[in-house]
C-alpha atoms as a PDB file:
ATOM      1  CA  UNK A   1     -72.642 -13.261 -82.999  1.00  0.00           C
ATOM      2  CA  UNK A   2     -69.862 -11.435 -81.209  1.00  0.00           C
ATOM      3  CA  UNK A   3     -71.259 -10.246 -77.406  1.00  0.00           C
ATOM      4  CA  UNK A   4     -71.120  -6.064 -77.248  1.00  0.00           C
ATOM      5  CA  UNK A   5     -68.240  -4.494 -74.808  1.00  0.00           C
ATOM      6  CA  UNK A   6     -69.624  -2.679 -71.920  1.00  0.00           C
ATOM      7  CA  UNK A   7     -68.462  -0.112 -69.851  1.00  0.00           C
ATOM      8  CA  UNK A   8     -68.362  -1.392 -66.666  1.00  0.00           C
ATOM      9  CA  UNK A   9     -68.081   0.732 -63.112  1.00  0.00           C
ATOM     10  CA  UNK A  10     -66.761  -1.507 -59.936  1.00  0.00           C
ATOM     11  CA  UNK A  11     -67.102   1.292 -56.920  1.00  0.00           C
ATOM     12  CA  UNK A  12     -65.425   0.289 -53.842  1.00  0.00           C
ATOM     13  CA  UNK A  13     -62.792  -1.142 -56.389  1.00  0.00           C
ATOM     14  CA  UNK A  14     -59.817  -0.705 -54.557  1.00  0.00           C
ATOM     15  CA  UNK A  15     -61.642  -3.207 -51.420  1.00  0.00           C
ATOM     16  CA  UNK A  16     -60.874  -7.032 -51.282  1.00  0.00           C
ATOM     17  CA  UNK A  17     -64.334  -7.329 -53.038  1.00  0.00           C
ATOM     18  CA  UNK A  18     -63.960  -4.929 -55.676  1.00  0.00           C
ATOM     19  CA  UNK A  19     -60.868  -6.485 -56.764  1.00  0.00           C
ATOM     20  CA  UNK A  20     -62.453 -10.038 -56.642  1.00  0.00           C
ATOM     21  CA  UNK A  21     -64.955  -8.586 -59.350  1.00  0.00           C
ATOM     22  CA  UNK A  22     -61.967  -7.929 -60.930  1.00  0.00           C
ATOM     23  CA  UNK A  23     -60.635 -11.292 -61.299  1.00  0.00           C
ATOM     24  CA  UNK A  24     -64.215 -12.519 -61.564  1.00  0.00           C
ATOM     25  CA  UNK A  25     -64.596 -10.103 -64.691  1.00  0.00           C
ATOM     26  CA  UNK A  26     -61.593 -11.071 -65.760  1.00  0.00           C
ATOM     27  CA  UNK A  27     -61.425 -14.691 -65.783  1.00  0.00           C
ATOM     28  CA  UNK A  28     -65.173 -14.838 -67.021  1.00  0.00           C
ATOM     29  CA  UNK A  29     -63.987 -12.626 -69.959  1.00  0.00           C
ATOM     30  CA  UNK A  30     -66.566 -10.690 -69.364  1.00  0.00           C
ATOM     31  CA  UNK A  31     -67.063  -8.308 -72.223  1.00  0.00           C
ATOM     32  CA  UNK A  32     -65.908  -5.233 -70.724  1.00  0.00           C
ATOM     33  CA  UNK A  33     -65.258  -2.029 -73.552  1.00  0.00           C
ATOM     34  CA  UNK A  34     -64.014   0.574 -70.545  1.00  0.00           C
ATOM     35  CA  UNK A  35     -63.789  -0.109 -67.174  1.00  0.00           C
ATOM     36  CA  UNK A  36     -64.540   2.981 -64.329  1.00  0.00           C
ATOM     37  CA  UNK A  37     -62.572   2.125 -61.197  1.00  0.00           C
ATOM     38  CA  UNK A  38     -64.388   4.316 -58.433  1.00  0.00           C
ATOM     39  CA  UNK A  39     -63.696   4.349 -54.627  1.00  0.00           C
ATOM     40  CA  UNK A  40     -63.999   6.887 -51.700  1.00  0.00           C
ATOM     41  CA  UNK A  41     -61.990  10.063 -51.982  1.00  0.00           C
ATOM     42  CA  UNK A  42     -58.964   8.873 -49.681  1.00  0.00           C
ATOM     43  CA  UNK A  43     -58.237   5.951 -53.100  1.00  0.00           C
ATOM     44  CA  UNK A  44     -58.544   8.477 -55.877  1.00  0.00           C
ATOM     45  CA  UNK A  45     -55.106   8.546 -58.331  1.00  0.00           C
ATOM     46  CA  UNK A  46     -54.492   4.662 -57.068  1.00  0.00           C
ATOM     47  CA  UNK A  47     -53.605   2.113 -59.401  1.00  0.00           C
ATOM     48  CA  UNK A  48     -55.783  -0.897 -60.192  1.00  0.00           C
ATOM     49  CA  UNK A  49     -54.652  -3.457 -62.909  1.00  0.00           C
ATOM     50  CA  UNK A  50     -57.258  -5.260 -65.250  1.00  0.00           C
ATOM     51  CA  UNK A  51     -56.363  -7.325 -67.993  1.00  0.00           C
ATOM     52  CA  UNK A  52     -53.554  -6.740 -68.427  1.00  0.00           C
ATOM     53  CA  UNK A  53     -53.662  -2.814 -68.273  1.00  0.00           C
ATOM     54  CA  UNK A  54     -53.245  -0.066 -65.386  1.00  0.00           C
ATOM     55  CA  UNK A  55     -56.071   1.978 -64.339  1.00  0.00           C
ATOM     56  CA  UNK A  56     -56.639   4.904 -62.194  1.00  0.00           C
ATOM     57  CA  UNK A  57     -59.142   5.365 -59.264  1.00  0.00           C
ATOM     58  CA  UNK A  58     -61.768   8.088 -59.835  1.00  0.00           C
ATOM     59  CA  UNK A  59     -63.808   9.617 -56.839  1.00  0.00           C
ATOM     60  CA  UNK A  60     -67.508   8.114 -56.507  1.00  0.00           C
ATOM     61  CA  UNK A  61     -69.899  10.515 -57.301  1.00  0.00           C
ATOM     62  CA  UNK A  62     -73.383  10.568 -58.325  1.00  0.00           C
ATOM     63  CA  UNK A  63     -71.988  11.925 -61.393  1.00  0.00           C
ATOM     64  CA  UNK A  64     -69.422   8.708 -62.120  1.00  0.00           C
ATOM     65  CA  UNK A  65     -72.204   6.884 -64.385  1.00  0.00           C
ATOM     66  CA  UNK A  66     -72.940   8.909 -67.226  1.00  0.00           C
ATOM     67  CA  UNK A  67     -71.181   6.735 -69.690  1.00  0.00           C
ATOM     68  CA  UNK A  68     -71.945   2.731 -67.964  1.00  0.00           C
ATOM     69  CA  UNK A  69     -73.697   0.152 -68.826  1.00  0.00           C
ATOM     70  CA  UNK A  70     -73.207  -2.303 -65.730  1.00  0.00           C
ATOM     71  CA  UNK A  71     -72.314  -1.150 -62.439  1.00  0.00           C
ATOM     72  CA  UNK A  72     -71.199  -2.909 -59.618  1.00  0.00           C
ATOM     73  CA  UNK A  73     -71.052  -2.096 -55.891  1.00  0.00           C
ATOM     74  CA  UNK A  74     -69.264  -3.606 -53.035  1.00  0.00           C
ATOM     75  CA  UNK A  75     -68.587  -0.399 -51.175  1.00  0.00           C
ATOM     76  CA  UNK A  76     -70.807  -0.975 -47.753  1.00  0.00           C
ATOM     77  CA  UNK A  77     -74.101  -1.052 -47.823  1.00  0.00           C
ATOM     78  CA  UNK A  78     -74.866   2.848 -46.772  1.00  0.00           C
ATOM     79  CA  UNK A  79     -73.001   3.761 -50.369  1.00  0.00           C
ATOM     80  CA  UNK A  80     -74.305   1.310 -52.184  1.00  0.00           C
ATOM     81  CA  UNK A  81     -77.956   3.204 -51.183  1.00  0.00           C
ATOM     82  CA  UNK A  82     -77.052   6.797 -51.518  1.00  0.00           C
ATOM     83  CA  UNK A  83     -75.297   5.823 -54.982  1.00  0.00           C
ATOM     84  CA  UNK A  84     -76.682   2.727 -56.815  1.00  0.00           C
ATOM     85  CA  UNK A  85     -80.318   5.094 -57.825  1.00  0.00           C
ATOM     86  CA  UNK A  86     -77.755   7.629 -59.815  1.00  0.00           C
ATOM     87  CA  UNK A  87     -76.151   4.744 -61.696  1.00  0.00           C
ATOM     88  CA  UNK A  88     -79.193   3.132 -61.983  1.00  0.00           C
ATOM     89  CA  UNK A  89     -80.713   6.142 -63.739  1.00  0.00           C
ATOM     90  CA  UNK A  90     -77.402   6.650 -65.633  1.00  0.00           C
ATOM     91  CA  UNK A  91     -77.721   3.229 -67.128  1.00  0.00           C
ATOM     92  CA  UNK A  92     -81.255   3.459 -68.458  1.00  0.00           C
ATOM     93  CA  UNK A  93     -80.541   6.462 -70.169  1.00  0.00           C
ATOM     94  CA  UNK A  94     -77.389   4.683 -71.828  1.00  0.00           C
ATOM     95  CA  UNK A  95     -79.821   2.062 -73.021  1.00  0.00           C
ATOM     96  CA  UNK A  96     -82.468   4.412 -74.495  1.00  0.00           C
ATOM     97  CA  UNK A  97     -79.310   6.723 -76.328  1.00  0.00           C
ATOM     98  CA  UNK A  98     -77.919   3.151 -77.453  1.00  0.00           C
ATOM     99  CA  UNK A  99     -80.575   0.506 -77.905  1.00  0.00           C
ATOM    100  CA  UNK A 100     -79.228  -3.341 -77.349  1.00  0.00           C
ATOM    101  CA  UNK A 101     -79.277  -5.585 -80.722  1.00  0.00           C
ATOM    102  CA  UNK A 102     -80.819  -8.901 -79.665  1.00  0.00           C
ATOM    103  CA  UNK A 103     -81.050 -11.631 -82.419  1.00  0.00           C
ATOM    104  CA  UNK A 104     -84.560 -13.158 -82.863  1.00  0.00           C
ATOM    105  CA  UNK A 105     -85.170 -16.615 -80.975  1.00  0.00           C
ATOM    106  CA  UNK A 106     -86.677 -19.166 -82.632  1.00  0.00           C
ATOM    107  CA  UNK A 107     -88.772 -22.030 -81.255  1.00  0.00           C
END
């Protein structure tokens, strides 16, 4: 069964430990569809690469998760609490508009 591509956000992406998810992602090939590179104001319109392809920095809002599935945070602790409830939210409603297919287990 071939895995589903998600959209994955990585805020704080343009920080030593954002781009380690990167690589992480990367070398895992980690089924990613799109990938949302957000970071504070001051690294909006900076360049990220990802396999293989250039991407641009958005702003982190509470508004950067409408269309994720997975979203990772390594920007400080104090942003990770004022915006990790809005992408958590985000992402459940993704999941009820766009139920996951799971194949049956069998004993």
């Amino acid at each position: 069964m071939k895995k589903r591509k998600l959209n994955v956000a990585v805020a704080g992406v343009t920080g030593a430990v954002g781009q380690e998810m990167l690589r992480v992602l990367e070398a895992r090939r980690f089924p990613v569809d799109q990938l949302i590179p957000l970071a504070s104001k001051r690294s909006t319109g900076k360049r990220i690469g990802f396999k293989g392809n250039r991407y641009t920095v958005r702003e982190l809002t509470k508004d950067s998760f409408a269309e994720v599935d997975i979203a990772l945070f390594s920007a400080g602790g104090g942003i990770s609490k004022e915006y990790a409830p809005a992408a958590a939210a985000a992402t459940r409603r993704g999941r009820a508009r766009t139920p996951a297919h799971h194949p049956s287990r069998s004993s």
